[in-house]
N, C-alpha and C. Protein backbone atom coordinates (compact mmCIF):
# COMPACT_ATOMS: atom_id res chain seq x y z
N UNK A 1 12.72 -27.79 -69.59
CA UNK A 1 11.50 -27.79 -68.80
C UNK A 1 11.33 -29.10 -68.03
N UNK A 2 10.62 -28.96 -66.68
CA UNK A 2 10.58 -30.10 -66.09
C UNK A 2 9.02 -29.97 -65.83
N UNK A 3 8.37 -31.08 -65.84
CA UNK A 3 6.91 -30.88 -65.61
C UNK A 3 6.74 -31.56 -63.89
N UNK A 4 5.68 -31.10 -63.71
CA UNK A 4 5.40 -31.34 -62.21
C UNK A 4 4.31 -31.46 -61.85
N UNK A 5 3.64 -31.33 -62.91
CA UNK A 5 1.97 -32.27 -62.52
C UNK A 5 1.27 -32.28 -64.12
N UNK A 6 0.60 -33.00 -64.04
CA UNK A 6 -0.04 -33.44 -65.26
C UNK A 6 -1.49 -34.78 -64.78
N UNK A 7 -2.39 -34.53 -66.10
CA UNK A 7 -3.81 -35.24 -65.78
C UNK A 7 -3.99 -35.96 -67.02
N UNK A 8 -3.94 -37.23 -67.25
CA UNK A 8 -4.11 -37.82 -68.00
C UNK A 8 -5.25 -39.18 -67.67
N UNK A 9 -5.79 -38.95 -68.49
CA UNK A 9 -6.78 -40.46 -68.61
C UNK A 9 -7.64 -40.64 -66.98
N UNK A 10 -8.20 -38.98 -66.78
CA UNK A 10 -8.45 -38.92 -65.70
C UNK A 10 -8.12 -38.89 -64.41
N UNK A 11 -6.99 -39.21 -64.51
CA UNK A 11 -5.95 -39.30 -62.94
C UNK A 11 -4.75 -38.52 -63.16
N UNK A 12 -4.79 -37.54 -62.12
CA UNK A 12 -3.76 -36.54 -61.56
C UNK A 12 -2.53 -37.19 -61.19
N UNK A 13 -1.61 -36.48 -61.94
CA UNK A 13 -0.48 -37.25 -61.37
C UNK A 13 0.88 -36.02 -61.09
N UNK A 14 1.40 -35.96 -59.47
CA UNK A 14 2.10 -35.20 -59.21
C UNK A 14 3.81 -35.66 -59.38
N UNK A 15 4.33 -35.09 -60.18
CA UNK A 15 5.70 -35.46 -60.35
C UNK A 15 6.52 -35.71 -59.65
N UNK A 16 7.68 -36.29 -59.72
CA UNK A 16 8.82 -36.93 -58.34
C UNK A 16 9.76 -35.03 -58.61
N UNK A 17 9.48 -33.63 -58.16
CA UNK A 17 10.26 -32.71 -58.02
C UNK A 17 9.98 -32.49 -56.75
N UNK A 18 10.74 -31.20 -56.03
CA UNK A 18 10.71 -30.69 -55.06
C UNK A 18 9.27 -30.37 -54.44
N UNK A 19 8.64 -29.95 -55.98
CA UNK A 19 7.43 -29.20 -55.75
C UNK A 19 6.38 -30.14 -55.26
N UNK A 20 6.54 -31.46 -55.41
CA UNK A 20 6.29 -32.68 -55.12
C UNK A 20 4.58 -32.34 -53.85
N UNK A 21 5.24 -31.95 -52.70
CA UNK A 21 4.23 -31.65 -51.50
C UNK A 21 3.61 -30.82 -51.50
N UNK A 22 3.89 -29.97 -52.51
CA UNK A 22 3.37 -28.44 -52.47
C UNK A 22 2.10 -27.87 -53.17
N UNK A 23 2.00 -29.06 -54.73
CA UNK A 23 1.66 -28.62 -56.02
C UNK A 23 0.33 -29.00 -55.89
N UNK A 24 -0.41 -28.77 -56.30
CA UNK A 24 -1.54 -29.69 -56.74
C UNK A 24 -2.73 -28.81 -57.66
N UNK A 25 -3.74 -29.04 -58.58
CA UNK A 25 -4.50 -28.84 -58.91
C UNK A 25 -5.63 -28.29 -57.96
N UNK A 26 -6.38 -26.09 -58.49
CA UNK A 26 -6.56 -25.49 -57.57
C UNK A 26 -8.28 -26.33 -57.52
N UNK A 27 -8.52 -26.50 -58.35
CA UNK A 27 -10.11 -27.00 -58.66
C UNK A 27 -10.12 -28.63 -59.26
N UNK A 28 -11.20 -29.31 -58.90
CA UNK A 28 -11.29 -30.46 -59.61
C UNK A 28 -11.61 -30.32 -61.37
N UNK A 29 -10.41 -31.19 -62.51
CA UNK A 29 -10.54 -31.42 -63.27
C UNK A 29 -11.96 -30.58 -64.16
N UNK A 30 -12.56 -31.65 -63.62
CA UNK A 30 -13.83 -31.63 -64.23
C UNK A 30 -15.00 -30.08 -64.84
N UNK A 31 -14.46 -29.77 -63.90
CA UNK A 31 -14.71 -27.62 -63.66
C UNK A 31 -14.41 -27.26 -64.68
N UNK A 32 -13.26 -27.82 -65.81
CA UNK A 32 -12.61 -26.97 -67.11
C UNK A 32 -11.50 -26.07 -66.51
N UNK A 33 -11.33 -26.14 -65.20
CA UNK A 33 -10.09 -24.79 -64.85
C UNK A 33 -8.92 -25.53 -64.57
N UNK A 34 -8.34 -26.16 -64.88
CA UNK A 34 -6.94 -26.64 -64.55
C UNK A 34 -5.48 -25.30 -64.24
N UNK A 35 -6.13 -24.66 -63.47
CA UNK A 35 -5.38 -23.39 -62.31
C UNK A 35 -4.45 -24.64 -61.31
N UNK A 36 -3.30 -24.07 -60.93
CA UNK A 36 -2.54 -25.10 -59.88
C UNK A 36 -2.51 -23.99 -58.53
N UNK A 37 -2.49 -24.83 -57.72
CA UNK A 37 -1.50 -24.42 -56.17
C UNK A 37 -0.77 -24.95 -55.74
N UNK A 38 0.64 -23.67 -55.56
CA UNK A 38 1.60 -24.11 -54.95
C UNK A 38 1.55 -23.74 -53.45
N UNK A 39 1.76 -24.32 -52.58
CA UNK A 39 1.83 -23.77 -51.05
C UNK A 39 3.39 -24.00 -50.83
N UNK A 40 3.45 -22.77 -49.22
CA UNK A 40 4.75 -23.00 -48.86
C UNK A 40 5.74 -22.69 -50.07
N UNK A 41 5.64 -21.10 -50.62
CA UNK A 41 6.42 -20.89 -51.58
C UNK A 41 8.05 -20.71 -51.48
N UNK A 42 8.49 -20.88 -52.29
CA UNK A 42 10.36 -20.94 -52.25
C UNK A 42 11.28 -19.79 -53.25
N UNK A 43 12.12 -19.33 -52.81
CA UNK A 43 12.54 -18.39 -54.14
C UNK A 43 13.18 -19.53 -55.36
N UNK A 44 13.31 -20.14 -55.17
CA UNK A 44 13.80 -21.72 -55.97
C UNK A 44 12.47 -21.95 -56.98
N UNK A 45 10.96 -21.83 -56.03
CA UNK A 45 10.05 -21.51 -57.34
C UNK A 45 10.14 -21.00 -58.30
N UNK A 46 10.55 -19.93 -58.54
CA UNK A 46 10.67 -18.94 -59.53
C UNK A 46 10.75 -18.96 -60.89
N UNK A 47 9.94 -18.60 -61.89
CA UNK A 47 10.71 -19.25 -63.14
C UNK A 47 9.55 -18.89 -64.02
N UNK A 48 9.38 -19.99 -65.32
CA UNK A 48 8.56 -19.66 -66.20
C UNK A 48 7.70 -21.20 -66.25
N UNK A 49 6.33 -21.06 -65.87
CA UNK A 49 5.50 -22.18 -65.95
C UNK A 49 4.75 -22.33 -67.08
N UNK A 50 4.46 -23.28 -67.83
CA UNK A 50 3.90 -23.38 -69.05
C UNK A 50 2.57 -24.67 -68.66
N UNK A 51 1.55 -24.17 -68.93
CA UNK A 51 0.31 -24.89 -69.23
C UNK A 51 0.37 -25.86 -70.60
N UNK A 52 0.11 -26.71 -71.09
CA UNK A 52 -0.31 -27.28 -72.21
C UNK A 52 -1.70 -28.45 -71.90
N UNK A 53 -2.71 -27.89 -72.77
CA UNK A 53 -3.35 -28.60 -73.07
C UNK A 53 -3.86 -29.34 -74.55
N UNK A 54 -3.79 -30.28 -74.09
CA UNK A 54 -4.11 -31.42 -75.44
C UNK A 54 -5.08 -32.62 -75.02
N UNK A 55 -6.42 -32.10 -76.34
CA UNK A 55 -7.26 -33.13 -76.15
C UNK A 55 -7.63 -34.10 -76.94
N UNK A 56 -7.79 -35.39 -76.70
CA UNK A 56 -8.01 -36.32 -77.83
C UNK A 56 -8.56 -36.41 -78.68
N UNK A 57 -8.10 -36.73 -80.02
CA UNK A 57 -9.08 -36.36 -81.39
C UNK A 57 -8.95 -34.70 -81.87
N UNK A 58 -8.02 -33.57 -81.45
CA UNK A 58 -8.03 -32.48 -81.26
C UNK A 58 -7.01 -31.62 -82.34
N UNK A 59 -6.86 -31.15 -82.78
CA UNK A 59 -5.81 -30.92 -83.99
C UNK A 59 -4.95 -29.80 -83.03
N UNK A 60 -3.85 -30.12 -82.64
CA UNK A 60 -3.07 -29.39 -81.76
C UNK A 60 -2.06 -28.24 -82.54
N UNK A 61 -2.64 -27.26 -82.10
CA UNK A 61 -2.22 -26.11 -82.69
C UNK A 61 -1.47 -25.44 -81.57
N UNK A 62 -0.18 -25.24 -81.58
CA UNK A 62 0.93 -25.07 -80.06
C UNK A 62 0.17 -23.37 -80.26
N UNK A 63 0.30 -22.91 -80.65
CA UNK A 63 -0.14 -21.26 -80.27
C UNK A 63 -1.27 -21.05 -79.51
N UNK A 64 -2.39 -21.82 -79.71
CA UNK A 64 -3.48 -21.99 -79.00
C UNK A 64 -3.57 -23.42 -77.80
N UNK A 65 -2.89 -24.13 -77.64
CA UNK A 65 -2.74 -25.03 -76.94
C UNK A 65 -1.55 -25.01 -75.19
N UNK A 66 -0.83 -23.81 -75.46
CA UNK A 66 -0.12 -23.75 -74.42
C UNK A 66 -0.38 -22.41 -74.04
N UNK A 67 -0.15 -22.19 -72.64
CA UNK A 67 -0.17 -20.83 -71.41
C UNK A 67 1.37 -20.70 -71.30
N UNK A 68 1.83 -19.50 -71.24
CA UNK A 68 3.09 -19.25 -70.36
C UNK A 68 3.03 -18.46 -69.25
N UNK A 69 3.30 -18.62 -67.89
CA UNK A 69 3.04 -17.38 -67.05
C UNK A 69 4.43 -17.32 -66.17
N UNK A 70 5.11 -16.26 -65.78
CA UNK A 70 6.34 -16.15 -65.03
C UNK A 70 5.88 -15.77 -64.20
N UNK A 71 6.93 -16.52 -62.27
CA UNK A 71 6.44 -16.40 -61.59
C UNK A 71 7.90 -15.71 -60.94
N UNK A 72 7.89 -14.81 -59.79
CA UNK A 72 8.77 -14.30 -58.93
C UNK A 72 7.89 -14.48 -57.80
N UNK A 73 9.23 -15.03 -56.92
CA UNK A 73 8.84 -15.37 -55.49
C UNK A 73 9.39 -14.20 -54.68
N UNK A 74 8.47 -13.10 -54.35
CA UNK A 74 9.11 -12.36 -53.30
C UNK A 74 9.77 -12.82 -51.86
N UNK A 75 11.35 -12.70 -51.92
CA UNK A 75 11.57 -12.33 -50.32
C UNK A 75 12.06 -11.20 -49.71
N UNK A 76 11.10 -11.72 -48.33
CA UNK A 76 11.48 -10.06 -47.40
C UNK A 76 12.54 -10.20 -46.67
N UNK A 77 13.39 -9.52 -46.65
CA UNK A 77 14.86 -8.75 -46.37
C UNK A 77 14.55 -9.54 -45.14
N UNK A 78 16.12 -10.28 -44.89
CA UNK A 78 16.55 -10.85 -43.62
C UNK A 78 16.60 -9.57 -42.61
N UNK A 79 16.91 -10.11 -40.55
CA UNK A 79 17.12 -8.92 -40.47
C UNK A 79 18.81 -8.59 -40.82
N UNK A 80 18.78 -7.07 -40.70
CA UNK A 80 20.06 -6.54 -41.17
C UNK A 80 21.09 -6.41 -40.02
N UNK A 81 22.61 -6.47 -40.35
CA UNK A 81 23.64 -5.62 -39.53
C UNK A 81 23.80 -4.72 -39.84
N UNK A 82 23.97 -3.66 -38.72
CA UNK A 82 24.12 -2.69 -38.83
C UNK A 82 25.93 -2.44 -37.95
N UNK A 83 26.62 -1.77 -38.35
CA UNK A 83 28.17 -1.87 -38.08
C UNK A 83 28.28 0.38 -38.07
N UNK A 84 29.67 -0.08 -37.48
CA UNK A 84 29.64 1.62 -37.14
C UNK A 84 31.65 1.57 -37.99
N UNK A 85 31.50 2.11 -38.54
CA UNK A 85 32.94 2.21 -39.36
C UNK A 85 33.72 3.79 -39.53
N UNK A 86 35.47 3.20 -38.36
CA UNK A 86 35.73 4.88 -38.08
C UNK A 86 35.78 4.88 -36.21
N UNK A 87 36.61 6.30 -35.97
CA UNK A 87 36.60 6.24 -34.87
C UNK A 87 35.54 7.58 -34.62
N UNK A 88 34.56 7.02 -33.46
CA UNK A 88 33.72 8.46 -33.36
C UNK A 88 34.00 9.38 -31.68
N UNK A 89 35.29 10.10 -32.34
CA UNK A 89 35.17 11.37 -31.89
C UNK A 89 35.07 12.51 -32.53
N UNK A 90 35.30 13.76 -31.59
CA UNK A 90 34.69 14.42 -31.50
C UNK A 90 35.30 15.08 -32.97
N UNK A 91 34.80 15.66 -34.51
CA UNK A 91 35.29 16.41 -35.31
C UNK A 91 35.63 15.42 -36.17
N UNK A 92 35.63 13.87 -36.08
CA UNK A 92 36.02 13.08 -36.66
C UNK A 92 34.76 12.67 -37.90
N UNK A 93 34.99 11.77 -39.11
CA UNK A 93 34.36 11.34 -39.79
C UNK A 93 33.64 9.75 -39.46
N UNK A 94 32.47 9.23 -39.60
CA UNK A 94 32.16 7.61 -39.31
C UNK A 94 31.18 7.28 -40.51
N UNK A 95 31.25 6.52 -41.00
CA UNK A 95 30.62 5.42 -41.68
C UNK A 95 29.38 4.70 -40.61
N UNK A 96 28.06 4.62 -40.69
CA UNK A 96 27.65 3.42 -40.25
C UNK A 96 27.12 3.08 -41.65
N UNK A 97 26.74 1.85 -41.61
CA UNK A 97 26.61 0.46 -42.45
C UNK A 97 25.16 -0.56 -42.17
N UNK A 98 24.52 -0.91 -42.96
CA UNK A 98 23.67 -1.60 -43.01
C UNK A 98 23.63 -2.83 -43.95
N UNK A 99 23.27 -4.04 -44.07
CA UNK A 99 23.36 -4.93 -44.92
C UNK A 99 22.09 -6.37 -44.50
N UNK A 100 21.78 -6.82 -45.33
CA UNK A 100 20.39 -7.42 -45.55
C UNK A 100 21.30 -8.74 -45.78
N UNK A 101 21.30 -10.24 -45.84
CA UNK A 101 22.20 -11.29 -46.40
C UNK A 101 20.94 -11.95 -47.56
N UNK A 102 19.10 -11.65 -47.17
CA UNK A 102 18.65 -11.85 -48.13
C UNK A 102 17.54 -11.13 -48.55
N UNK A 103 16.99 -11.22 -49.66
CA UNK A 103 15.92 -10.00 -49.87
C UNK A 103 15.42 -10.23 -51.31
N UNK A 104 14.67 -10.52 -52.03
CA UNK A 104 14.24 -10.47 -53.33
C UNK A 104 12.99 -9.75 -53.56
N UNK A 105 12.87 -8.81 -54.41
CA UNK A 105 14.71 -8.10 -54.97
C UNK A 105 15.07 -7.33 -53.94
N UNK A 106 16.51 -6.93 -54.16
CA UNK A 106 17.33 -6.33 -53.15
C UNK A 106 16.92 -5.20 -52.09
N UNK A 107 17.17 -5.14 -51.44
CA UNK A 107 16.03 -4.31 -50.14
C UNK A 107 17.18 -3.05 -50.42
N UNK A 108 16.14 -1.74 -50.50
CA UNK A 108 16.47 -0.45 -50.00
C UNK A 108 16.80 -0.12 -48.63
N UNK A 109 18.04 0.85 -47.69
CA UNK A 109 17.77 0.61 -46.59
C UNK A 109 17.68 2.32 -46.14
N UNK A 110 17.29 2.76 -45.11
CA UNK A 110 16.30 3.94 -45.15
C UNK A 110 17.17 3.58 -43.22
N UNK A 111 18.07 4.78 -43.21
CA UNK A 111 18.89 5.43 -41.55
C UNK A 111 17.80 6.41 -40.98
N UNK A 112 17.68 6.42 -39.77
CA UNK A 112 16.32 7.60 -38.96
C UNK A 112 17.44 8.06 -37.96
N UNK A 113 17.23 8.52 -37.23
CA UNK A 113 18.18 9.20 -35.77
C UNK A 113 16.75 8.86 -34.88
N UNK A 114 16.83 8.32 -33.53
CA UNK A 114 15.77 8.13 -33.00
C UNK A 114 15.11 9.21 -32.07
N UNK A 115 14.06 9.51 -32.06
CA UNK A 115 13.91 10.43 -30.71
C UNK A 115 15.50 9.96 -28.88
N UNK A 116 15.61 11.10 -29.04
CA UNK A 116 14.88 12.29 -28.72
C UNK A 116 15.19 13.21 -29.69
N UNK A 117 16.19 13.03 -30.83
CA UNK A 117 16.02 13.91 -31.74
C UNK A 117 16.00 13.44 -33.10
N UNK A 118 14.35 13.19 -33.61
CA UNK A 118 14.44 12.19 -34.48
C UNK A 118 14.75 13.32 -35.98
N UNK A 119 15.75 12.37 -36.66
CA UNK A 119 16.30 13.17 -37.65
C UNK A 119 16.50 11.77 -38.85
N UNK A 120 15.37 12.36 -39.98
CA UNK A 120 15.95 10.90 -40.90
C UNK A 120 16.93 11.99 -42.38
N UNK A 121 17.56 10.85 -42.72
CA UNK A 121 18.95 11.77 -43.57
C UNK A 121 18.46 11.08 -45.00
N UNK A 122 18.92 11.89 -46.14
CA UNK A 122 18.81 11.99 -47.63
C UNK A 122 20.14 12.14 -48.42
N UNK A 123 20.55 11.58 -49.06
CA UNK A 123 21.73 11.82 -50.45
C UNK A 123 22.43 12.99 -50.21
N UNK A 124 23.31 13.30 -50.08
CA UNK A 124 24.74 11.96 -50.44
C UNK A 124 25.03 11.60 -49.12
N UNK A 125 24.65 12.27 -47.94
CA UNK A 125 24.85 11.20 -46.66
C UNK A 125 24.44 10.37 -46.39
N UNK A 126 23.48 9.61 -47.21
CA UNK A 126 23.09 8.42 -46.73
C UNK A 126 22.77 7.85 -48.76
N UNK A 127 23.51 6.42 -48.80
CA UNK A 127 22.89 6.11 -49.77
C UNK A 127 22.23 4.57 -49.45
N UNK A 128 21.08 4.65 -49.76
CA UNK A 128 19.97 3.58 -49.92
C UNK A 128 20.10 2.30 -50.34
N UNK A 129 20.59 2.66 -51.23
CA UNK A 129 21.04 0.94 -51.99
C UNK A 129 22.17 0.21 -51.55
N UNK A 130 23.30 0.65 -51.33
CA UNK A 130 24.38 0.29 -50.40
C UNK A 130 24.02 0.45 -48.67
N UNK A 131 23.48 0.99 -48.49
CA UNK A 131 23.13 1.24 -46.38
C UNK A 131 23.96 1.97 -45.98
N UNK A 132 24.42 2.68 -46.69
CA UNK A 132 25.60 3.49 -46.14
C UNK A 132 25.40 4.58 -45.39
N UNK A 133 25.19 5.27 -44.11
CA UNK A 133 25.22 6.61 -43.46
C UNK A 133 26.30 7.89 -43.68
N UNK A 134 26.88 8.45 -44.37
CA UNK A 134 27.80 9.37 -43.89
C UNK A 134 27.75 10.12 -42.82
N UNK A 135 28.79 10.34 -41.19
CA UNK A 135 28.35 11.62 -40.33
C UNK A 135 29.91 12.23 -40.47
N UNK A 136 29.87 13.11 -41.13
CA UNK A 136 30.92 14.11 -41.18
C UNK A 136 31.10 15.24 -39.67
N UNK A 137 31.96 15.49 -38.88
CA UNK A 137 32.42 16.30 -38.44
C UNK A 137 31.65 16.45 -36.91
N UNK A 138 31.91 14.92 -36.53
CA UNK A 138 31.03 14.63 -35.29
C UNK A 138 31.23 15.29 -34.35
N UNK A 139 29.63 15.85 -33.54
CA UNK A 139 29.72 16.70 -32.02
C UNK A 139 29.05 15.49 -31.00
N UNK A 140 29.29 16.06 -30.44
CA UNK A 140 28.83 15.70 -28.45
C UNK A 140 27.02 15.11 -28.97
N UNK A 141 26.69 16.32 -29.99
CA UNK A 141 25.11 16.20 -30.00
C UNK A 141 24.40 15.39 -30.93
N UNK A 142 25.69 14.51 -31.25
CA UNK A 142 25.58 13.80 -33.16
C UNK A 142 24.96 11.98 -32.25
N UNK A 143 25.47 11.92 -30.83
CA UNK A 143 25.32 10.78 -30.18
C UNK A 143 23.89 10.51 -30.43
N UNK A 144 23.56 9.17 -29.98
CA UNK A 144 22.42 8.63 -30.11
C UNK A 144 21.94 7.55 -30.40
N UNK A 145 20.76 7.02 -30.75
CA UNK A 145 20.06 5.64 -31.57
C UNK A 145 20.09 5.86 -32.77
N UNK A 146 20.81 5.06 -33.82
CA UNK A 146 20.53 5.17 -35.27
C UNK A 146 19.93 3.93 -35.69
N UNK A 147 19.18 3.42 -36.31
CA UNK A 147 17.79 2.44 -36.76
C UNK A 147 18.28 2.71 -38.24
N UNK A 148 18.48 1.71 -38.57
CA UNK A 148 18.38 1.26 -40.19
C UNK A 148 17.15 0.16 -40.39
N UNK A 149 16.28 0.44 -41.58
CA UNK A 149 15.25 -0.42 -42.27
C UNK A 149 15.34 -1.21 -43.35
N UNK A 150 15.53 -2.03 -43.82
CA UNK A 150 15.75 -2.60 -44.61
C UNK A 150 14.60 -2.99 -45.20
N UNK A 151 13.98 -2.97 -46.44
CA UNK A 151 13.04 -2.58 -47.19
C UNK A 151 12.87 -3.21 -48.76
N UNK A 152 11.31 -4.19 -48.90
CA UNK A 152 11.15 -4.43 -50.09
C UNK A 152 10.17 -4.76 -50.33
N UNK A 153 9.36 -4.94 -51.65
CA UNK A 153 7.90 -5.35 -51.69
C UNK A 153 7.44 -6.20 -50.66
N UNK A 154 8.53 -7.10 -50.18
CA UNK A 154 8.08 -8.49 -49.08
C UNK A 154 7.78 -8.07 -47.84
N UNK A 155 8.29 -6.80 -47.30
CA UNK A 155 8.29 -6.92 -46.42
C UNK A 155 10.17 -5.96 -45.61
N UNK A 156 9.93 -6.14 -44.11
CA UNK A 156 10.94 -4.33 -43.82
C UNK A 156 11.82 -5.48 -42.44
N UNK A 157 12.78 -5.12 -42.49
CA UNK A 157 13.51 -5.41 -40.95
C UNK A 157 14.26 -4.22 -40.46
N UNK A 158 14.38 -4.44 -39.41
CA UNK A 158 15.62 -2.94 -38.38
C UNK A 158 16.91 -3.54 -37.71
N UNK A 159 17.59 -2.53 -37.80
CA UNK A 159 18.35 -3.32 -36.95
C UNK A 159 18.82 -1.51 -36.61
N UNK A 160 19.54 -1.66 -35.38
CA UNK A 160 20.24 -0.50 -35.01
C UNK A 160 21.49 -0.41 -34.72
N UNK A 161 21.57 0.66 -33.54
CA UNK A 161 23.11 1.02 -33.18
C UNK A 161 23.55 2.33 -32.19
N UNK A 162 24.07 2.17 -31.40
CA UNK A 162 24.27 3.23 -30.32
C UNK A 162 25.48 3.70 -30.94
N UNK A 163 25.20 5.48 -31.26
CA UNK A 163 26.69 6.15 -31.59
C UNK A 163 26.80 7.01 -30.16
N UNK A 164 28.54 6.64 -29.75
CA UNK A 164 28.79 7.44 -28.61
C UNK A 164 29.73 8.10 -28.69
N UNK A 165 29.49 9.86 -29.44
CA UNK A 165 30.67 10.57 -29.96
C UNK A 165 31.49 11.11 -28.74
């Protein structure tokens, strides 16, 4: 454990960590709420924060004297590439591809066909967790805008792709 702020003998004192600029106490002392704020959150935040309080003259009993709370820093999915894998003619098989480089936790990614013939696809031609599209047995009419989403509690990116069968 590394501590990163602490109040002793009346004076707040913010630790030499990263969290350094960020941290501070949400209310003054004095209130009884020693709640913190972090601003400008990081996925590097992340972790398990522990409260302890101890007061002078106080018979310190650790079960009643410390908080534990775990924190996850959501991030929202970079935007994605989207890649076309395969040659697309006509009767032929293609792969397109989607990929996120960051995302916590890992972004779902969700293929549409765009107007003018909007068509979104489901299992086993398309799987979600990998970005994968299957188009088996391409026509003239398979051409178009394909839009991949990349998707997670944080937050969604697109990226696309012109297929020209």
């Amino acid at each position: 454990p590394v501590q990163v702020l602490s109040y002793l003998g009346g004076v707040p004192k913010v630790e030499e960590t990263d969290l350094k600029p960020r941290v501070g106490f949400l209310y003054s002392i004095v209130t009884h709420n020693i709640s913190i704020l972090i601003n400008d959150t990081r996925e590097q935040d992340s972790g398990q924060y522990m409260c302890t309080v101890n007061v002078v003259d106080d018979t310190i009993r650790l079960e009643k004297n410390v908080g534990i709370i775990n924190l996850t820093v959501l991030v929202p999915p970079a935007t994605p590439t989207c890649q076309l894998h395969g040659n697309a003619v006509v009767g032929a098989n293609v792969t397109l591809s989607c990929s996120s480089k960051k995302g916590k936790p890992s972004p779902m990614y969700q293929w549409q066909r765009e107007s003018p013939t909007l068509q979104v696809f489901f299992p086993p031609a398309q799987d979600r967790a990998r970005g994968t599209l299957k188009l088996t047995n391409l026509s003239l009419e398979m051409s178009g805008v394909y839009v991949c989403r990349a998707e997670n509690q944080a937050g969604s990116k697109n990226c696309s792709i012109v297929l020209e069968v």
